[in-house]
Protein backbone atom coordinates (compact mmCIF):
# COMPACT_ATOMS: atom_id res chain seq x y z
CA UNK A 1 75.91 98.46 94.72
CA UNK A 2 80.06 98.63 95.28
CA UNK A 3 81.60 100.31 98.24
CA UNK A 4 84.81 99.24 98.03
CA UNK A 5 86.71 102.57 100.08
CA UNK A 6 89.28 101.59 102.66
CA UNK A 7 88.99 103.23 105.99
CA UNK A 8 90.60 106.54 106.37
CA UNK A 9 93.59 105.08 108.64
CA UNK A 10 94.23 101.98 106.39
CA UNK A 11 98.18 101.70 106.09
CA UNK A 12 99.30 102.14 102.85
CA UNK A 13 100.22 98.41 101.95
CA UNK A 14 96.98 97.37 103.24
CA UNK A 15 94.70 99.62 101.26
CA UNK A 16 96.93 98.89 98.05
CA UNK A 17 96.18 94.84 98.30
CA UNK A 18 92.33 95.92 99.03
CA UNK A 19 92.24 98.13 95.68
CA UNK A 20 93.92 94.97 93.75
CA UNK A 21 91.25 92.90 95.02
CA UNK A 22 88.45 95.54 94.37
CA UNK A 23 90.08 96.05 91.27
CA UNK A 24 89.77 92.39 90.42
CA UNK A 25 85.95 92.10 91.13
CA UNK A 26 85.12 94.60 89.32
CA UNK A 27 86.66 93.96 86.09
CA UNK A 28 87.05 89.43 86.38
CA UNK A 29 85.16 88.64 83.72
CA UNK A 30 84.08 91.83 81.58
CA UNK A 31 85.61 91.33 77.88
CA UNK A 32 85.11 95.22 77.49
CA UNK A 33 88.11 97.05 77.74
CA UNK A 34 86.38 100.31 77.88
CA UNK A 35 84.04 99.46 80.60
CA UNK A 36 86.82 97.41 83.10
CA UNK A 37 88.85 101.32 81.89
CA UNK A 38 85.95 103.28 83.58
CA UNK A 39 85.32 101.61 86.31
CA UNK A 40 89.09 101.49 87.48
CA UNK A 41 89.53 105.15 87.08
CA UNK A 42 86.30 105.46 89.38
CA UNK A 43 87.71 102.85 92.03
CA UNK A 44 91.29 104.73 91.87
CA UNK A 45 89.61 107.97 92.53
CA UNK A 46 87.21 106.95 95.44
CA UNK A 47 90.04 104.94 96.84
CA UNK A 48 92.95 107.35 97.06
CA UNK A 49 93.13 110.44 98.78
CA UNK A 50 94.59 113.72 97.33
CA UNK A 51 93.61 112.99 93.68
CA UNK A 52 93.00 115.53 90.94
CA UNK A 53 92.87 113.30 88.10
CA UNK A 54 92.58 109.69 87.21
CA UNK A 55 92.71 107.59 84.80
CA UNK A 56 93.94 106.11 81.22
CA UNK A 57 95.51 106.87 78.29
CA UNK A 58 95.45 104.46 75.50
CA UNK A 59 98.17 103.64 73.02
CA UNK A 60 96.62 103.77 69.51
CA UNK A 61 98.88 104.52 66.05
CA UNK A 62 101.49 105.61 67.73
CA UNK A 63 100.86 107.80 70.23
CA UNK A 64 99.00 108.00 74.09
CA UNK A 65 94.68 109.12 73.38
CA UNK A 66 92.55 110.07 76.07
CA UNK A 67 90.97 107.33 77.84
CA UNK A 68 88.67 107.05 80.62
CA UNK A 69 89.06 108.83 83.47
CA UNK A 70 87.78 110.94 86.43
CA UNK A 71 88.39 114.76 86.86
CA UNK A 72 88.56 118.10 84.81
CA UNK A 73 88.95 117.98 80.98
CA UNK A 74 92.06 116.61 80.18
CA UNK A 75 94.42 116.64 76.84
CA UNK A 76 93.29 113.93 74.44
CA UNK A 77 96.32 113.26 72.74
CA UNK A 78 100.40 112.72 73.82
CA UNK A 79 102.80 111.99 71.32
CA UNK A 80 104.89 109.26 72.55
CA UNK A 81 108.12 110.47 74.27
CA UNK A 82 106.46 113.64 75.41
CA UNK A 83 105.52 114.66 79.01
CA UNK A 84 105.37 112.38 82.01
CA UNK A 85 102.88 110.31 80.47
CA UNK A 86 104.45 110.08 77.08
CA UNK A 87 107.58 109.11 78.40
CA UNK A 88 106.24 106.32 80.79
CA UNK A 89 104.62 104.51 77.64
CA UNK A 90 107.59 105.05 75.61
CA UNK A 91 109.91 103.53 78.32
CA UNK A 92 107.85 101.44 79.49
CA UNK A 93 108.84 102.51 83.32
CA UNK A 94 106.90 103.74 85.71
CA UNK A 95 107.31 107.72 86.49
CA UNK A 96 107.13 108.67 89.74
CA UNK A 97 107.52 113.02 89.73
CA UNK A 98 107.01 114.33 92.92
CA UNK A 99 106.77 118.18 91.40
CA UNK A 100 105.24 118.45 87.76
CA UNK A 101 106.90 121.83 87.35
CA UNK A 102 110.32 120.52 87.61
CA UNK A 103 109.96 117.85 85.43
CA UNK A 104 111.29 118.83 81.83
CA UNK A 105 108.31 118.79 78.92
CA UNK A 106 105.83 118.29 81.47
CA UNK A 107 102.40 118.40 79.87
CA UNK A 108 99.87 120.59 81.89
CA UNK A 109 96.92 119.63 81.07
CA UNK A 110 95.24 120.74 84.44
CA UNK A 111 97.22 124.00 86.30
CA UNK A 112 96.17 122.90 89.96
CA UNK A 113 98.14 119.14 89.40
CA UNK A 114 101.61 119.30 91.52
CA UNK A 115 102.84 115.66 91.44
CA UNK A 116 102.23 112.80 89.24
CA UNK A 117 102.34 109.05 89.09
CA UNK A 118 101.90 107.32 85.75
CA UNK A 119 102.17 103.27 85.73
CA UNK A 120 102.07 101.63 82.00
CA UNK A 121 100.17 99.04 81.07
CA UNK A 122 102.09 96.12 79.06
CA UNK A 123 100.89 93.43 77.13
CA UNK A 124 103.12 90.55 75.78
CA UNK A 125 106.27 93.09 76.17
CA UNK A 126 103.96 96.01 74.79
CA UNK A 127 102.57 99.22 76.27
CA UNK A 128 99.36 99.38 76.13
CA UNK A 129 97.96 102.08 77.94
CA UNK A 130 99.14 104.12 81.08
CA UNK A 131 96.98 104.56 84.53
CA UNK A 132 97.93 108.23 85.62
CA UNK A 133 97.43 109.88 88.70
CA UNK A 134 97.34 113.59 89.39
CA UNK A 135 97.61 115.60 92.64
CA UNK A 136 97.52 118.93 93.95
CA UNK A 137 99.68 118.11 96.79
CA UNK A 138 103.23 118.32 95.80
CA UNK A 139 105.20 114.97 96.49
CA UNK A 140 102.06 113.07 97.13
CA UNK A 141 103.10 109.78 95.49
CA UNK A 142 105.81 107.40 96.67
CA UNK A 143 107.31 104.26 96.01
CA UNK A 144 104.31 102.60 97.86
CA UNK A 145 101.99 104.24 95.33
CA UNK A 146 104.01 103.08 92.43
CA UNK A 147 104.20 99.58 93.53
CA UNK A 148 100.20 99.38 93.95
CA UNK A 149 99.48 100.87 90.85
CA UNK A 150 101.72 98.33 89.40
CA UNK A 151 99.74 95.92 90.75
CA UNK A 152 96.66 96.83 89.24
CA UNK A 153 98.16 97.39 86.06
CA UNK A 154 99.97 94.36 85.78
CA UNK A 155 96.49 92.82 86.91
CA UNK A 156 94.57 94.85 83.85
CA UNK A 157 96.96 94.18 80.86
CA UNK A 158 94.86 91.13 79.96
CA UNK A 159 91.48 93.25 80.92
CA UNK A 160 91.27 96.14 78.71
């Protein structure tokens, strides 16, 4: 059995080093890409507070497909280019929009979701994939987010 969860007043940097590790156990070793996928969107949603969605989309012909993930229903496919996770695998930057509504194209794939963090995954100079976060809380990510999730992608992009 896993139990990985910080404790409610880990600092920030702190409970971002013990999701790498977590993320690390879980997946070291596991060739499947699908399985190491579901079990980080599971450990990102126990672990952070304020979430509405997480999880993965997957580059495949061209554009972003659903992935694994926790939370409601979401869209299955993005063209590249298009809303905040679209544009983070197209770039290949991380997208850090503290108020979905304001963000031009946004996608809304879930009404309740205020603020957004999506993180791409690269492989040998390629996108991969994207982790992205959703929130109800407007503002809820910050550069501290985005530099963890970094972490655990840059950590993944030989894992799935």
């Amino acid at each position: 059995m896993y139990d990985f969860r910080p404790a409610p007043d880990t600092p920030k940097p702190e409970t971002y080093r013990q999701l790498l590790d977590a993320a690390d156990a879980l997946t070291a070793g596991e060739p499947d890409a699908v399985a190491n996928m579901a079990n980080i969107a599971a450990l990102l949603w126990d672990f952070l507070p304020d979430l509405n969605w997480s999880g993965f989309y997957r580059v495949v012909d061209g554009q972003l497909v659903l992935g694994p993930f926790m939370g409601r229903p979401a869209c299955i496919r993005i063209p590249l280019g298009q809303g905040v996770c679209g544009i983070a695998a197209s770039e290949g930057k991380t997208q850090l929009v503290e108020d979905v509504h304001a963000f031009p194209g946004h996608i809304a794939c879930d009404a309740v979701t205020n603020s957004e963090l999506v993180v791409p995954v690269a492989r040998d100079g390629h996108v991969i994939a994207v982790i992205d976060l959703d929130s109800p809380k407007p503002a809820r990510f910050d550069s501290e987010d985005a530099a963890g999730i970094e972490a655990v992608a840059a950590m993944l992009s030989t894992r799935i």
